[in-house]
C-alpha atoms as a PDB file:
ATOM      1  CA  UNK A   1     -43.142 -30.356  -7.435  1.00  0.00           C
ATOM      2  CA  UNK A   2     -39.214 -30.306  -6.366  1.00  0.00           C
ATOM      3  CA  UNK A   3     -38.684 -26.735  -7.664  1.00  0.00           C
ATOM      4  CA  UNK A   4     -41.835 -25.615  -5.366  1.00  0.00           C
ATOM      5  CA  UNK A   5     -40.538 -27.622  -2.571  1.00  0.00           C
ATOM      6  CA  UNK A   6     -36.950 -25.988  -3.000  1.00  0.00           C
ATOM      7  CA  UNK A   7     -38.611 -22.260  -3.342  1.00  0.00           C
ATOM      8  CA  UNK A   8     -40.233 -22.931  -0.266  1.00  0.00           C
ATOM      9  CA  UNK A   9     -37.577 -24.248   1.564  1.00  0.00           C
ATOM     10  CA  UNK A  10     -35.140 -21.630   0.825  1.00  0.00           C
ATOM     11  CA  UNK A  11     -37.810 -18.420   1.839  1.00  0.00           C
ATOM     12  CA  UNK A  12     -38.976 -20.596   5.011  1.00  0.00           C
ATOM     13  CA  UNK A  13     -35.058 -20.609   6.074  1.00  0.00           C
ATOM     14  CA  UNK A  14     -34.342 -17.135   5.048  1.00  0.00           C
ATOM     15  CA  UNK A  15     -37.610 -16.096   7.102  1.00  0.00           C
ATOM     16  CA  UNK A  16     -35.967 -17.216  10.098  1.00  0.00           C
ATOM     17  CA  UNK A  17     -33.910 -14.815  10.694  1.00  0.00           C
ATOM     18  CA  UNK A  18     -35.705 -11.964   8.511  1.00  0.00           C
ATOM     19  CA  UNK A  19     -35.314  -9.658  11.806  1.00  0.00           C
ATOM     20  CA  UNK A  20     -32.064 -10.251  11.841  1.00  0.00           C
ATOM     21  CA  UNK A  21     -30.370  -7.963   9.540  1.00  0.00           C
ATOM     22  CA  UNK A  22     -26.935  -8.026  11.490  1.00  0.00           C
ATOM     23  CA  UNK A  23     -26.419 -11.898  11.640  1.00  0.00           C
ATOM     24  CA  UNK A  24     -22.800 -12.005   9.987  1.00  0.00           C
ATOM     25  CA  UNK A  25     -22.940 -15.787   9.154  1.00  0.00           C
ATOM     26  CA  UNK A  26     -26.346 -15.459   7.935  1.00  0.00           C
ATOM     27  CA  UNK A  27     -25.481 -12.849   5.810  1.00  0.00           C
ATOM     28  CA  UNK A  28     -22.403 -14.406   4.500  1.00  0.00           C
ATOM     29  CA  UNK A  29     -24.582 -17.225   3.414  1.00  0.00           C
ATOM     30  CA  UNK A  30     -27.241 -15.437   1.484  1.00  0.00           C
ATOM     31  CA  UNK A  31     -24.910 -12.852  -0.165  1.00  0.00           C
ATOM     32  CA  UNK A  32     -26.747 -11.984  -3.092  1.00  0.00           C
ATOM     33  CA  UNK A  33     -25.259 -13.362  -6.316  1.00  0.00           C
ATOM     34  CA  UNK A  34     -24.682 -10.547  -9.222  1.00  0.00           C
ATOM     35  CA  UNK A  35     -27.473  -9.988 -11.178  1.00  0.00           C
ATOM     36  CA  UNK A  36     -27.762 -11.632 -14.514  1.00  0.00           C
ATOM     37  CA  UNK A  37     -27.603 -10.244 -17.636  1.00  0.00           C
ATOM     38  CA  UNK A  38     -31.481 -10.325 -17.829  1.00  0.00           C
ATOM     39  CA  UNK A  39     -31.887  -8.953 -14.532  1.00  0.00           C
ATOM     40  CA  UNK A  40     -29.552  -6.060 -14.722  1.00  0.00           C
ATOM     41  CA  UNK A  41     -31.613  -4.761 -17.647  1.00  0.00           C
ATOM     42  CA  UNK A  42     -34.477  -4.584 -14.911  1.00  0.00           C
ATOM     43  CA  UNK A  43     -32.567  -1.410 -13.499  1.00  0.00           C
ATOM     44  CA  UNK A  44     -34.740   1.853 -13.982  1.00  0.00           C
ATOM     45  CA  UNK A  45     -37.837  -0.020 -14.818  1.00  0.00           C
ATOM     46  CA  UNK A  46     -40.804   2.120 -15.511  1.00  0.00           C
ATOM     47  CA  UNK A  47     -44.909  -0.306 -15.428  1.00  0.00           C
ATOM     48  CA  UNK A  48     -45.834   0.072 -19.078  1.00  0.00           C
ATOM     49  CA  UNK A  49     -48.147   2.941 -19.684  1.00  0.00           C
ATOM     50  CA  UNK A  50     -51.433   0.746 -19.581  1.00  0.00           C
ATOM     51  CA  UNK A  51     -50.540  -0.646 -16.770  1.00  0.00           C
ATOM     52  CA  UNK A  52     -50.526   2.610 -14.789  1.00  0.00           C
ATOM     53  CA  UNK A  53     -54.463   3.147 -15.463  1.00  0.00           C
ATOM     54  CA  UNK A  54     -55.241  -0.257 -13.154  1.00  0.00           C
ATOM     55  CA  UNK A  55     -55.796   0.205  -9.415  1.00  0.00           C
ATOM     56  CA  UNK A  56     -53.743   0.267  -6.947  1.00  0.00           C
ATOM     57  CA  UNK A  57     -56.319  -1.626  -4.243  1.00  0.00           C
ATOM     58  CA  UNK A  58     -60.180  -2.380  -4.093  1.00  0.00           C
ATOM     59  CA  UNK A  59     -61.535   0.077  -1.460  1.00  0.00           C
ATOM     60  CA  UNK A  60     -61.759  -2.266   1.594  1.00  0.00           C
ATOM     61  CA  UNK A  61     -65.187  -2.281   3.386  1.00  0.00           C
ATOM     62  CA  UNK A  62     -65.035  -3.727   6.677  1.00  0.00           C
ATOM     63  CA  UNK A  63     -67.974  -5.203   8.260  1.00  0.00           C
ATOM     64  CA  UNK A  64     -70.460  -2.886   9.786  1.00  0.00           C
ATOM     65  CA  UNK A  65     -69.690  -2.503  13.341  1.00  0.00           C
ATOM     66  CA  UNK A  66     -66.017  -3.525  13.372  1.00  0.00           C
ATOM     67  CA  UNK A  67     -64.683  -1.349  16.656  1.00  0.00           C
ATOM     68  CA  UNK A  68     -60.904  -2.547  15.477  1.00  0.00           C
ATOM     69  CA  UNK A  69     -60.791  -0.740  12.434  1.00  0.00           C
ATOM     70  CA  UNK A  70     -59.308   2.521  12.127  1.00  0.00           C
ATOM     71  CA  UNK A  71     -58.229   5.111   9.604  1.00  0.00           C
ATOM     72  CA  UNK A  72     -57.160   5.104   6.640  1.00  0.00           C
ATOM     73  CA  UNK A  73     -53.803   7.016   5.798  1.00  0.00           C
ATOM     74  CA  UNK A  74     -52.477   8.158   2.355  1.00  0.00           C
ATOM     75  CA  UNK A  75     -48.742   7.976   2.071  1.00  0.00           C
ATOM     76  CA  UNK A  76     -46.611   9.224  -0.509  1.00  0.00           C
ATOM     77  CA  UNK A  77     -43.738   9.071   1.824  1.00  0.00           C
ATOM     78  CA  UNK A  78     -42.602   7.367   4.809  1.00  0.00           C
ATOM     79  CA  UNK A  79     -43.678  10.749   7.442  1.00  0.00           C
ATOM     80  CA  UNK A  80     -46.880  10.289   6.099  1.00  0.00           C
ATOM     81  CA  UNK A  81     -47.333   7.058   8.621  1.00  0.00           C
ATOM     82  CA  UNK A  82     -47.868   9.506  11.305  1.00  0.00           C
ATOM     83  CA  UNK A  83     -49.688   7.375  14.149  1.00  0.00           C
ATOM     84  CA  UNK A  84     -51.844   8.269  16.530  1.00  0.00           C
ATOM     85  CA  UNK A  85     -51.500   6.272  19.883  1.00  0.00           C
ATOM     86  CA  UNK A  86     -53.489   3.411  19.894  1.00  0.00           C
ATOM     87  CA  UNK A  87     -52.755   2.457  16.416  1.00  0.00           C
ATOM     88  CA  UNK A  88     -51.165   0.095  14.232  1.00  0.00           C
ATOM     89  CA  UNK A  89     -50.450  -0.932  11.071  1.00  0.00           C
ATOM     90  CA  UNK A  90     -50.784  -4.743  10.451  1.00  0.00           C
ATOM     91  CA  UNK A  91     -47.878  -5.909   7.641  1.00  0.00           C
ATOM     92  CA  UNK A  92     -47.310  -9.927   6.387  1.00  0.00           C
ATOM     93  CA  UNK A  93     -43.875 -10.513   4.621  1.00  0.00           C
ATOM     94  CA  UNK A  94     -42.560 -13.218   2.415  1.00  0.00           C
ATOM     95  CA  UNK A  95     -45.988 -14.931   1.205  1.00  0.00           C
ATOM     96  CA  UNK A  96     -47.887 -15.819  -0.387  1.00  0.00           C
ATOM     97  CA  UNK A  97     -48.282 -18.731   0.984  1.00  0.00           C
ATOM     98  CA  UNK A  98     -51.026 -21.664   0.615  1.00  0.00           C
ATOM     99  CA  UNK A  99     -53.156 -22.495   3.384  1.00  0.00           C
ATOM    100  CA  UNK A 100     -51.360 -19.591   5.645  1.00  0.00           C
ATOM    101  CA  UNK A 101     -51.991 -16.746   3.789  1.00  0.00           C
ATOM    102  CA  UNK A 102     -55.591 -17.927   3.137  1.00  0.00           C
ATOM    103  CA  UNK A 103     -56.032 -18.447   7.418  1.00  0.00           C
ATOM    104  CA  UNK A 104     -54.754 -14.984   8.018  1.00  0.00           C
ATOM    105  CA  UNK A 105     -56.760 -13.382   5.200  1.00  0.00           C
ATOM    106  CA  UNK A 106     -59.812 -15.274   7.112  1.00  0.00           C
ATOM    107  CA  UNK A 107     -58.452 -13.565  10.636  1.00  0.00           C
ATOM    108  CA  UNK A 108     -58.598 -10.021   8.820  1.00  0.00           C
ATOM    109  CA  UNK A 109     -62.272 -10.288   7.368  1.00  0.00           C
ATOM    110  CA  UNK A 110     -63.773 -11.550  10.603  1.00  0.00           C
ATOM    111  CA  UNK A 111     -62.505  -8.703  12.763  1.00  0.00           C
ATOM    112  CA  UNK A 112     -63.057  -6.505   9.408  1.00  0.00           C
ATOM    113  CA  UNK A 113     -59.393  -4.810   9.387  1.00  0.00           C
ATOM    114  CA  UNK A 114     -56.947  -4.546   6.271  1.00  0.00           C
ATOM    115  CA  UNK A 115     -53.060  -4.893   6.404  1.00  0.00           C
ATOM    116  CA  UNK A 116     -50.434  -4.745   4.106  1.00  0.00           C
ATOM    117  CA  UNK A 117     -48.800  -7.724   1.995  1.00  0.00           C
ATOM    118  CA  UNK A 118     -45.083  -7.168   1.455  1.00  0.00           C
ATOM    119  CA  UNK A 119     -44.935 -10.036  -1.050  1.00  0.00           C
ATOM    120  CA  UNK A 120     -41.741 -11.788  -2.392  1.00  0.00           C
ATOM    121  CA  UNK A 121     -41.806 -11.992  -6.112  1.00  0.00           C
ATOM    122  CA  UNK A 122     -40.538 -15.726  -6.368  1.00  0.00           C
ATOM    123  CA  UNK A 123     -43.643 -16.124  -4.020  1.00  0.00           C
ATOM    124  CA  UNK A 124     -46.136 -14.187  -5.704  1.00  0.00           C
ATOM    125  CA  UNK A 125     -45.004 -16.304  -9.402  1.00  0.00           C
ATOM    126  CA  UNK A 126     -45.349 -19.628  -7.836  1.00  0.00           C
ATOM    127  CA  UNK A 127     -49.142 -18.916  -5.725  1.00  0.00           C
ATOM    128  CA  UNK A 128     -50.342 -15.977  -8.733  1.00  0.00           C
ATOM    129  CA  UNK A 129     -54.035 -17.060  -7.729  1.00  0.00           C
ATOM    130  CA  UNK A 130     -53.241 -16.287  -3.989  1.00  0.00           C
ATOM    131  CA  UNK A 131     -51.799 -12.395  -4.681  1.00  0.00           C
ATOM    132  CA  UNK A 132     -54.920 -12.053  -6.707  1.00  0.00           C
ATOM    133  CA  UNK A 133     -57.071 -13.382  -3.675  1.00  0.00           C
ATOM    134  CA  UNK A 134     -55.259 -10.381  -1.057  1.00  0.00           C
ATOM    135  CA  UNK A 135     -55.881  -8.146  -3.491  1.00  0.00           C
ATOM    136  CA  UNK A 136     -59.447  -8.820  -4.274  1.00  0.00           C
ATOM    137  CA  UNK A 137     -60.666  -9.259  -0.139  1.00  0.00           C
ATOM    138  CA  UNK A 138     -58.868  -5.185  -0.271  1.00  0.00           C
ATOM    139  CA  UNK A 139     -55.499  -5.274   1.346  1.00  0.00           C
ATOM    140  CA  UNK A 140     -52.810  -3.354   0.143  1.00  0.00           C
ATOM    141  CA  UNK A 141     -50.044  -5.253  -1.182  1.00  0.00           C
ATOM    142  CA  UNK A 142     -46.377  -4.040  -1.809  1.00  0.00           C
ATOM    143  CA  UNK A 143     -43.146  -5.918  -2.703  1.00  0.00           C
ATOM    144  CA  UNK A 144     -40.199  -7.518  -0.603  1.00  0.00           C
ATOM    145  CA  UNK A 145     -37.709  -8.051  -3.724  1.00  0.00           C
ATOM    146  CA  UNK A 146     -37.622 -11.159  -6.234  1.00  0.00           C
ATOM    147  CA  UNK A 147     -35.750 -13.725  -3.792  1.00  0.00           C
ATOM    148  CA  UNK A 148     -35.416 -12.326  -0.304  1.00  0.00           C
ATOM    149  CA  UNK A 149     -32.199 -11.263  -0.997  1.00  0.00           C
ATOM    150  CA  UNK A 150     -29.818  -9.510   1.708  1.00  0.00           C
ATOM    151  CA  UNK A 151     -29.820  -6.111  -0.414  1.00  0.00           C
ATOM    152  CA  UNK A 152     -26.636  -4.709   1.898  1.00  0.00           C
ATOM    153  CA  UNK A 153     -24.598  -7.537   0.547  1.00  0.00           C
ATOM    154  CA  UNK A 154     -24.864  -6.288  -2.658  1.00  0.00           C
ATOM    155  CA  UNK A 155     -23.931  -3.431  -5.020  1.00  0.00           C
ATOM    156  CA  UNK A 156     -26.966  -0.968  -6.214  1.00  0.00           C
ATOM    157  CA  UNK A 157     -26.890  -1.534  -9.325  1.00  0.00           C
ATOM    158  CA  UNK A 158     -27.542  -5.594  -8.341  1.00  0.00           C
ATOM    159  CA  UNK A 159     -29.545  -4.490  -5.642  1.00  0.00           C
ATOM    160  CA  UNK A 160     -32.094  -2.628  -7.516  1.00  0.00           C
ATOM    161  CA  UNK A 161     -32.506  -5.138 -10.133  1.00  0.00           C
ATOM    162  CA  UNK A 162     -33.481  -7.488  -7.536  1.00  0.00           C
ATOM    163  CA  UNK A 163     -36.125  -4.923  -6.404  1.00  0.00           C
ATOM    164  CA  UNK A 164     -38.001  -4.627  -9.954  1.00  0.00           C
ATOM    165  CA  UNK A 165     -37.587  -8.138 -10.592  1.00  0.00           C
ATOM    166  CA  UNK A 166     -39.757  -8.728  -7.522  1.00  0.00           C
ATOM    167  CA  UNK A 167     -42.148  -5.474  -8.461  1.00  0.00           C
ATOM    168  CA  UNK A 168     -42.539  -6.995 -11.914  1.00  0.00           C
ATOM    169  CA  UNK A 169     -43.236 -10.892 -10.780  1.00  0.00           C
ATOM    170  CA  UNK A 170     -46.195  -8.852  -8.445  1.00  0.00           C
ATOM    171  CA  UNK A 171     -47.587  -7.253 -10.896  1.00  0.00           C
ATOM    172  CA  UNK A 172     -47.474 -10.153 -13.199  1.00  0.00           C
ATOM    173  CA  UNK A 173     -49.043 -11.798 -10.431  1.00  0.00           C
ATOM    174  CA  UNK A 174     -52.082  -8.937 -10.333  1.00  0.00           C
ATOM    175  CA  UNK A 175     -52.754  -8.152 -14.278  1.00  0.00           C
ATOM    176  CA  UNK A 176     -55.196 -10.580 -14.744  1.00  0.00           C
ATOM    177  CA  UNK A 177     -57.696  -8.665 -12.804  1.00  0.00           C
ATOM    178  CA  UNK A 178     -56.420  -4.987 -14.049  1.00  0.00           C
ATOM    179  CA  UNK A 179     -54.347  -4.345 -10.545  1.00  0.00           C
ATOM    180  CA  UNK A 180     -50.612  -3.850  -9.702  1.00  0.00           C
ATOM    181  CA  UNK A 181     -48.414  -3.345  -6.444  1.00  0.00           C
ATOM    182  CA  UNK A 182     -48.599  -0.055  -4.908  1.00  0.00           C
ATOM    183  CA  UNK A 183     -45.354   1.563  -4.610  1.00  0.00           C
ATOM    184  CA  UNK A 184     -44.280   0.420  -0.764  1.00  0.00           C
ATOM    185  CA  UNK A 185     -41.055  -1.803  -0.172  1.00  0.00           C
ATOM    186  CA  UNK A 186     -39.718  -3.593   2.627  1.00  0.00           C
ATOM    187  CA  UNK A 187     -35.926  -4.415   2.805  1.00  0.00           C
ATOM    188  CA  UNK A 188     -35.299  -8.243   3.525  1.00  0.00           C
ATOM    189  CA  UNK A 189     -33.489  -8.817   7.029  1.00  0.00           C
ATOM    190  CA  UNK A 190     -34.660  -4.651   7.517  1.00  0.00           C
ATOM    191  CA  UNK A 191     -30.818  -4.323   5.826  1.00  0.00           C
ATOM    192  CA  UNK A 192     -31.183  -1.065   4.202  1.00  0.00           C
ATOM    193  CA  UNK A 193     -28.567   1.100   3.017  1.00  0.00           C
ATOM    194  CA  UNK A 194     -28.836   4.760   2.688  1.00  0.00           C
ATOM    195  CA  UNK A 195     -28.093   4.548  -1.126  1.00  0.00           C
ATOM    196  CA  UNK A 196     -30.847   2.499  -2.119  1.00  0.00           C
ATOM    197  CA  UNK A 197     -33.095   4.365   0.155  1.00  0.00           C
ATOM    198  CA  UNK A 198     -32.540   7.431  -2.040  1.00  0.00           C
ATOM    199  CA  UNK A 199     -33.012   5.690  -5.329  1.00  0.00           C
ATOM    200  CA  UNK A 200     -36.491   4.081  -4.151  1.00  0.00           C
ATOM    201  CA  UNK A 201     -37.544   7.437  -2.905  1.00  0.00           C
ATOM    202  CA  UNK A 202     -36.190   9.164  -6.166  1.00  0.00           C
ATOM    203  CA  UNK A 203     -38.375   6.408  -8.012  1.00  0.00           C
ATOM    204  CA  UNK A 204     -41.502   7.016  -5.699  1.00  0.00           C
ATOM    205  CA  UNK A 205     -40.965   4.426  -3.669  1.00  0.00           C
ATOM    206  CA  UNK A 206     -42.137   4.109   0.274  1.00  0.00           C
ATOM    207  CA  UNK A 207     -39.630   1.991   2.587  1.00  0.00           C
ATOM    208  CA  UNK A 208     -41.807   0.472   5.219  1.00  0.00           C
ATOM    209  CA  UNK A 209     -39.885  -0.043   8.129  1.00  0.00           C
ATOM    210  CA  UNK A 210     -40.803  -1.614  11.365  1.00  0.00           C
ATOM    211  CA  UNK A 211     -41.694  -0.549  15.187  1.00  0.00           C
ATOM    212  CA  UNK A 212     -42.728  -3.944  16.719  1.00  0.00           C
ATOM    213  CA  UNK A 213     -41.214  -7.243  14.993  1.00  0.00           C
ATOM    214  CA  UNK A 214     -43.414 -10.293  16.447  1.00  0.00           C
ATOM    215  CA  UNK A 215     -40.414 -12.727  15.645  1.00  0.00           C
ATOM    216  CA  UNK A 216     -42.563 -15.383  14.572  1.00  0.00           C
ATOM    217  CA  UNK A 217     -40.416 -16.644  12.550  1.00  0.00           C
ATOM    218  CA  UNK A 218     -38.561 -18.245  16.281  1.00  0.00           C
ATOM    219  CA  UNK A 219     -39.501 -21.772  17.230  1.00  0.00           C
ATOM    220  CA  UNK A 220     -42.018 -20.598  19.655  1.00  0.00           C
ATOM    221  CA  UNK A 221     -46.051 -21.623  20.560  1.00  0.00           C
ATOM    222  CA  UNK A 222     -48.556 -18.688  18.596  1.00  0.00           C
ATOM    223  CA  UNK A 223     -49.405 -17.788  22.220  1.00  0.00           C
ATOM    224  CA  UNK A 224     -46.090 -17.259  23.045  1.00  0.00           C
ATOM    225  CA  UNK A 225     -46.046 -14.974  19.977  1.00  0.00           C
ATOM    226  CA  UNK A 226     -49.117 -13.124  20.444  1.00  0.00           C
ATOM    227  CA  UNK A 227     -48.242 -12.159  24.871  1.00  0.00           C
ATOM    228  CA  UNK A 228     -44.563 -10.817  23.469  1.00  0.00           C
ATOM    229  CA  UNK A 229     -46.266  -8.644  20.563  1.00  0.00           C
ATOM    230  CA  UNK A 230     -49.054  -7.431  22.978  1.00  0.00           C
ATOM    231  CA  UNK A 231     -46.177  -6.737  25.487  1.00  0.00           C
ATOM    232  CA  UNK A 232     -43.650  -4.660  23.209  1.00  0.00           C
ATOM    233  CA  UNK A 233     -46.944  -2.702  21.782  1.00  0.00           C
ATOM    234  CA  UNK A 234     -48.057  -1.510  25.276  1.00  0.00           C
ATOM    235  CA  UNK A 235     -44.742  -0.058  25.609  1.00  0.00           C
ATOM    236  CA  UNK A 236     -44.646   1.585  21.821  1.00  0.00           C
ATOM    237  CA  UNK A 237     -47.849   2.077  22.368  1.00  0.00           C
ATOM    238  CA  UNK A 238     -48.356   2.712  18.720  1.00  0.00           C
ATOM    239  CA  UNK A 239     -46.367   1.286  15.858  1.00  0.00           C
ATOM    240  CA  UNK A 240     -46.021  -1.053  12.528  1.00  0.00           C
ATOM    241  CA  UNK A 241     -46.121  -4.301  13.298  1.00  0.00           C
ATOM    242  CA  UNK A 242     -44.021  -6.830  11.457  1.00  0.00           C
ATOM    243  CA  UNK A 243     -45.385 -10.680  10.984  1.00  0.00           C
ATOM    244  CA  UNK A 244     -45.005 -13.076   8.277  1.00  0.00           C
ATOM    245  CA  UNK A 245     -47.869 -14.806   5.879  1.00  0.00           C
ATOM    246  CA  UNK A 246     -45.568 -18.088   5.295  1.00  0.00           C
ATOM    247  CA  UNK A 247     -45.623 -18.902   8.972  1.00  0.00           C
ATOM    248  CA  UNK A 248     -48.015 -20.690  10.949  1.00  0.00           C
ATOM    249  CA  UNK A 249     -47.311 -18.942  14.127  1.00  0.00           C
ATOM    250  CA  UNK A 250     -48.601 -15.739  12.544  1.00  0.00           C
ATOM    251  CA  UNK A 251     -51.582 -17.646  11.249  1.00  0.00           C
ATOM    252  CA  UNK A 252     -52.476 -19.594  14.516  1.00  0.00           C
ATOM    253  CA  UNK A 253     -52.174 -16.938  16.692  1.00  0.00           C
ATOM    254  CA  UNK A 254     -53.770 -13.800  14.379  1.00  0.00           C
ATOM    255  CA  UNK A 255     -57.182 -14.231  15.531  1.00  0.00           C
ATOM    256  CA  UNK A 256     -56.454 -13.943  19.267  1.00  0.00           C
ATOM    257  CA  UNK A 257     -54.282 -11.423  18.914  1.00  0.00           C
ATOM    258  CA  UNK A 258     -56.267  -9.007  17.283  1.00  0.00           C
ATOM    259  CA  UNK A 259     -59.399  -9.817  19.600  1.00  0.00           C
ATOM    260  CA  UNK A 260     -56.763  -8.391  22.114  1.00  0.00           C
ATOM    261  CA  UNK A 261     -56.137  -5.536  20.294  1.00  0.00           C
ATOM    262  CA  UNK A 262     -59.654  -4.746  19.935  1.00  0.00           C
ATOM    263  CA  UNK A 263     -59.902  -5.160  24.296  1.00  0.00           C
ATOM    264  CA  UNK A 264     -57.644  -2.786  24.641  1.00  0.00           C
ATOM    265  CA  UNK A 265     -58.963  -0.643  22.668  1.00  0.00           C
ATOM    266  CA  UNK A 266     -55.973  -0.176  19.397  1.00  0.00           C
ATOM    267  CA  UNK A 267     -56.862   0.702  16.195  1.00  0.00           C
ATOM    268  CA  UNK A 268     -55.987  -1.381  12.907  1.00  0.00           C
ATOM    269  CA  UNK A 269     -55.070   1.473  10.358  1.00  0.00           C
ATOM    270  CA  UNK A 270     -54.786   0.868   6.453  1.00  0.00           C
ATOM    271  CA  UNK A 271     -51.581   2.407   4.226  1.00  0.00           C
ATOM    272  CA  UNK A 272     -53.020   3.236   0.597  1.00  0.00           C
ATOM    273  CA  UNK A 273     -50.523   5.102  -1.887  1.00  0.00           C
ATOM    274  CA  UNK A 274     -51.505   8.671  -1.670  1.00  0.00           C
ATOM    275  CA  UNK A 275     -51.998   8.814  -5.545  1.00  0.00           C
ATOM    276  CA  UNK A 276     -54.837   6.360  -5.503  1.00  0.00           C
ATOM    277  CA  UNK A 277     -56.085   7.725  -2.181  1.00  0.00           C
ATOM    278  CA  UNK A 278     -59.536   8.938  -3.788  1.00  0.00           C
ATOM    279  CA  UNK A 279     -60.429   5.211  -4.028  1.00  0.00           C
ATOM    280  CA  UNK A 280     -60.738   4.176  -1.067  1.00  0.00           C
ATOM    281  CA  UNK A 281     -64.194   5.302   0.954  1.00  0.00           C
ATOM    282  CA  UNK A 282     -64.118   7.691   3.786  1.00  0.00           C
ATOM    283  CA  UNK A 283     -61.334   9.575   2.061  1.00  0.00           C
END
């Protein structure tokens, strides 16, 4: 029970400023240690050849009648997410998380939308049973390293063995029921570096970035998080929206906020992996 307590308490605190990529103290304080010996030999790491026959996703049927949903897009690179206005992409970071994760997974299947899980792999290990359940109700889930490390703190070599550790805890996570992670990443803090954005797209690897961050991970009421979404998507108008699973904001105020979406008329659209597009129905 104190090691779970400890992993939860150090991704809670690092998801408080996961917006925050330039926050020098913060930074300073997570700077990523060197990979270990057993991580390092992570570097280049290719899914075993039996593992590359399992799905990527389930093809997600929303409930007949669901005016929110949208398209679905096939991306094999980031220019593929080529929105129309109107629509958005729904993303969760950090989780899985009991009891959260499970409340916004409820918010998606009522309103009959998917989204994408950018799941941390020290998450993923500890709740295996909750990746499995995102996976199974059809959302597409990708990977957010091992430890929500500050990747820019750190050299590439360290850097991208924190990125496969996290793939493979995912897709340790998914095995039992023949799926894996597709290939889409998010950068902790959004602190890329150009570097490592070339080796994950030499590797096949989409970087998901961001258009509208909720910032739910600030002390403030779900209300007060759903109005300042709404407002900076009226002015995108269209865009990737950023929330977390392992906050309650997120969970408390995900069913109002997409019942405002559907009022004003946006569209929820799903990312697949182009590879595995053929899967999903409509395609």
């Amino acid at each position: 029970m104190r090691s779970t307590r400890v992993l939860l308490s150090a991704v809670l605190a690092a998801s408080l400023l996961s917006g925050c990529a330039r926050n020098d103290r913060y930074s300073m304080a997570l700077a990523g240690a060197p990979a270990t010996s057993a991580s390092a030999t992570l570097v280049g790491y290719q899914p075993p050849e039996a593992d590359k026959t399992f799905p990527l996703f389930q093809s997600f049927q929303p409930p007949v009648g669901s005016s929110l949903s949208g398209r679905t897009i096939a991306v094999s690179r980031y220019s593929d997410i080529a929105l129309r206005d109107k629509e958005v992409v729904l993303t969760f970071d950090d989780g899985p998380m009991p009891g959260k994760t499970h409340k916004i997974l409820a918010a998606l299947s009522d309103h009959g939308v998917g989204a994408t899980f950018l799941m941390v792999g020290q998450m993923a290990k500890a709740y295996p049973n909750i990746a499995r359940e995102v996976a199974e109700a059809g959302h597409t889930i990708g990977t957010h390293t091992y430890r929500h490390a500050n990747l820019r703190t750190m050299s590439d070599a360290a850097a991208m063995a924190e990125i496969r550790k996290g793939e493979l805890s995912v897709a340790d996570a998914l095995r039992p029921i023949g799926m894996r992670p597709a290939p889409f990443f998010r950068f902790p803090y959004l602190a890329d570096t150009a570097s490592l954005r070339h080796r994950l797209a030499s590797d096949g690897i989409v970087a998901i970035d961001v258009d509208i961050d909720s910032k739910d991970y600030f002390r403030d009421a779900p209300e007060t998080v759903r109005d300042r979404t709404l407002r900076t998507l009226d002015k995108h108008g269209r865009g990737i929206i950023l929330m977390h699973d392992i906050q309650g904001r997120a969970a408390a105020m995900l069913p109002g906020f997409l019942a405002e979406l559907e009022k004003r008329g946006y569209k929820v659209v799903r990312l697949v992996p182009a590879d595995e597009a053929s899967q999903v129905a409509g395609l």
